[in-house]
Protein backbone atom coordinates (compact mmCIF):
# COMPACT_ATOMS: atom_id res chain seq x y z
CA UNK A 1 26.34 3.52 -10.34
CA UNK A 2 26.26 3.96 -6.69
CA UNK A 3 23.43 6.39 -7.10
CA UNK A 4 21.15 3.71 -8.99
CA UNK A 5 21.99 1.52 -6.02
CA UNK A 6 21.01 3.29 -3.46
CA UNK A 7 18.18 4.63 -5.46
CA UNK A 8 16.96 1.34 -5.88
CA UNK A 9 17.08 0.41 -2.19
CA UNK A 10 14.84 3.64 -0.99
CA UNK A 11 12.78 2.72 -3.78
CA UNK A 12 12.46 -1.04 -2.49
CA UNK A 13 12.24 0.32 0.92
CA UNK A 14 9.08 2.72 0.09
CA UNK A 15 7.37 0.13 -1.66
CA UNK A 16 7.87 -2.30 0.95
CA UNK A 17 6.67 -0.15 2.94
CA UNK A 18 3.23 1.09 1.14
CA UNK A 19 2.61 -2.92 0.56
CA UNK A 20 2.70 -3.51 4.42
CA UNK A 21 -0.09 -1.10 4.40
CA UNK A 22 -1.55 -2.49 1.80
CA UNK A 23 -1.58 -5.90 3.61
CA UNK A 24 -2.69 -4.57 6.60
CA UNK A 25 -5.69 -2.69 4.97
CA UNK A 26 -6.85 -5.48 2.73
CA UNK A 27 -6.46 -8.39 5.31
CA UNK A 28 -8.65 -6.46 7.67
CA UNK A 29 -11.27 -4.86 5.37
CA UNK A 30 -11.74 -8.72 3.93
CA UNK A 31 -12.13 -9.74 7.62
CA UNK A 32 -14.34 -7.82 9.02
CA UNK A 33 -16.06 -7.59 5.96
CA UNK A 34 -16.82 -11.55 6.46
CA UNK A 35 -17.40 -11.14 9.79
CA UNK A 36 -20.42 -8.61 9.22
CA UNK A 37 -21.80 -10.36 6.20
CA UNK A 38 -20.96 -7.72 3.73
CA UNK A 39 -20.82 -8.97 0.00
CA UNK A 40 -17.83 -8.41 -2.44
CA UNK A 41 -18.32 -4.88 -3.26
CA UNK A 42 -19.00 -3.54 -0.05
CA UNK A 43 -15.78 -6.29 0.71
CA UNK A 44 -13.76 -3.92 -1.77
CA UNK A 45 -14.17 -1.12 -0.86
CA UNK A 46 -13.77 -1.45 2.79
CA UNK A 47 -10.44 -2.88 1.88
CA UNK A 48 -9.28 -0.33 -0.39
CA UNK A 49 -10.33 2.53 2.15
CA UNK A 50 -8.52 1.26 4.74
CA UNK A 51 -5.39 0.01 2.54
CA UNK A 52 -5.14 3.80 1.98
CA UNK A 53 -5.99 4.35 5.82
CA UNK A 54 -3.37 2.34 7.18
CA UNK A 55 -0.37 2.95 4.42
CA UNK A 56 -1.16 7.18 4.87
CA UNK A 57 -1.12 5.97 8.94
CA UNK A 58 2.32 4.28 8.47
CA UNK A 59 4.01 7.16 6.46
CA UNK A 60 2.45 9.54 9.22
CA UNK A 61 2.66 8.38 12.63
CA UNK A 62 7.10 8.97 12.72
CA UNK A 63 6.65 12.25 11.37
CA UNK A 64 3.53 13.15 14.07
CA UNK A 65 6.09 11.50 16.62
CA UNK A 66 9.15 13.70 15.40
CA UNK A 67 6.93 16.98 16.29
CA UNK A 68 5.47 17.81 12.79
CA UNK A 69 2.01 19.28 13.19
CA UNK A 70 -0.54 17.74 11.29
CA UNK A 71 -1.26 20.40 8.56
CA UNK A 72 2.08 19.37 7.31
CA UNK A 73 1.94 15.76 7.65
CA UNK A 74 -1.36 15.52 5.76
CA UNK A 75 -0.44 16.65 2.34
CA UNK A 76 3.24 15.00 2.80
CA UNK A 77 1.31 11.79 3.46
CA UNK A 78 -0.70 12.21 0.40
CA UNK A 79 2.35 13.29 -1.97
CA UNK A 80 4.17 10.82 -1.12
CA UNK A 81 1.94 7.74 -0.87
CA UNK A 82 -1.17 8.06 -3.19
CA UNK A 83 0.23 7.33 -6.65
CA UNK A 84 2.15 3.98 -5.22
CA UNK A 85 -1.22 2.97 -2.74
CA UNK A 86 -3.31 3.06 -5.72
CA UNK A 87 -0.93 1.37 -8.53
CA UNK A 88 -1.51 -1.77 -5.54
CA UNK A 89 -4.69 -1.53 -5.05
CA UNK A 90 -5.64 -1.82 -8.85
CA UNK A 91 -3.83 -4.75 -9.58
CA UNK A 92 -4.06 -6.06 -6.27
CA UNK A 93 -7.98 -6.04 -6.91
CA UNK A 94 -7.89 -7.01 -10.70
CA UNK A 95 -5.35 -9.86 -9.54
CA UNK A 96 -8.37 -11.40 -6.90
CA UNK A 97 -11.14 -10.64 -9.10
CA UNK A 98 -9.42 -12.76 -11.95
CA UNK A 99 -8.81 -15.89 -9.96
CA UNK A 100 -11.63 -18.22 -9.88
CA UNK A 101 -13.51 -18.28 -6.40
CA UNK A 102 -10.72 -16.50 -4.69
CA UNK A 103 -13.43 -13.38 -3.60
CA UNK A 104 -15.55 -15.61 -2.63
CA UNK A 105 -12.68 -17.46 -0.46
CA UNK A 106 -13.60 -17.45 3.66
CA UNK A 107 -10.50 -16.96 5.74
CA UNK A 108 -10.08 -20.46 6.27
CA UNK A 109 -9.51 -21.50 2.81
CA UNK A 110 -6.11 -21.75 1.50
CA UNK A 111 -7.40 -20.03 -1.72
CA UNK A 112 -8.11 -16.70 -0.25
CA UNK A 113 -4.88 -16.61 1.82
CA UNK A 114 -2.74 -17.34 -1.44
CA UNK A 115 -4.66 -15.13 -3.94
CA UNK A 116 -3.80 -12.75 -1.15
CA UNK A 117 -0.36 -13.20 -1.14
CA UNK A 118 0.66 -13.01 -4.68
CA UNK A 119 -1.56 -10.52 -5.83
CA UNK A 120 0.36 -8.54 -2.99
CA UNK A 121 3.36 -9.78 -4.35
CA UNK A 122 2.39 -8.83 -7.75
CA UNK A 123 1.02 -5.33 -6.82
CA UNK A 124 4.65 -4.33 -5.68
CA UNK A 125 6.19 -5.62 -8.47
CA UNK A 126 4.25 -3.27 -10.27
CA UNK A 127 4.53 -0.34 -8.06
CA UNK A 128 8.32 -0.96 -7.71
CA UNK A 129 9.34 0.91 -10.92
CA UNK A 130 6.97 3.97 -10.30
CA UNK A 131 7.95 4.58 -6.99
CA UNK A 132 11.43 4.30 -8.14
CA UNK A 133 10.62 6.72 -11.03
CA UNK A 134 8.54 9.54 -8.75
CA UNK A 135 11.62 9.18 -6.24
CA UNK A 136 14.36 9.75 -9.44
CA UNK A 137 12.22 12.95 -10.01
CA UNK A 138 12.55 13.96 -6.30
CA UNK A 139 8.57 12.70 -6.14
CA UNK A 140 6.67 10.23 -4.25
CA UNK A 141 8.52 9.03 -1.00
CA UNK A 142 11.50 11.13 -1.76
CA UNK A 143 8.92 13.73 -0.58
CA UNK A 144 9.08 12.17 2.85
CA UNK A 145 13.01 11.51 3.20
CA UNK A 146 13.27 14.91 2.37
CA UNK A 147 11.91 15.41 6.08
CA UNK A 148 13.56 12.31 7.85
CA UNK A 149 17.14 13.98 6.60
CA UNK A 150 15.98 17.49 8.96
């Protein structure tokens, strides 16, 4: 039983921390795409690439600082993050695209800031269990505390 506990908090932990990136990606991307007068798609995909961007950044920038050369940091990034970055970013997207007038929300209405938040919300629900599944396999993030333990 203590093993599902503490397997649950590392899992909690990792998908915490791929939503942060997540956050930080989308909230930007949808930012400047307003600022530069991009439409929705182009709005997307900014905030997609740079979800990945910034949650690959956040899972690499301790092990860079620890010494680990960047050959080896690449593909642990990658391992470890892809699967639960793009589980978000799916329903993340589907979650905004389904509620009326929230892509077409500025960053002064309420509506865009909300959306935000709970399909967020919603996005780690959903990547909760898989990350906790990949890590019960020795997959996913388990990759990376494999490294933090050295």
């Amino acid at each position: 039983m203590h093993g599902d506990r503490s397997l649950n908090r590392v899992a909690f932990s990792a998908t915490v921390h791929c939503l942060t990136g997540c956050a930080i990606g989308e909230v930007l991307g949808m930012i400047l795409s307003t600022w530069w007068g991009w439409g929705n798609v182009a709005s997307i995909l900014l905030s997609v690439a740079l979800a990945f961007v910034f949650g690959y950044g956040l899972t690499s920038l301790p092990l860079l600082r620890a010494g680990m050369p960047l050959r080896r940091v690449v593909p642990l990034a990658l391992a470890s993050d892809s699967a639960s970055i793009g589980t978000m970013e799916i329903v993340d997207n589907l979650f905004i695209l389904a509620v009326p007038g929230a892509l077409a929300a500025g960053l002064g209405d309420a509506l865009f800031w909300w959306s935000l938040a709970v399909s967020l919300l919603i996005a780690g629900s959903v990547a909760y269990p898989l990350n906790r599944w990949l890590m019960s396999r020795g997959r996913g993030h388990a990759v990376i505390h494999e490294h933090h333990a050295r």
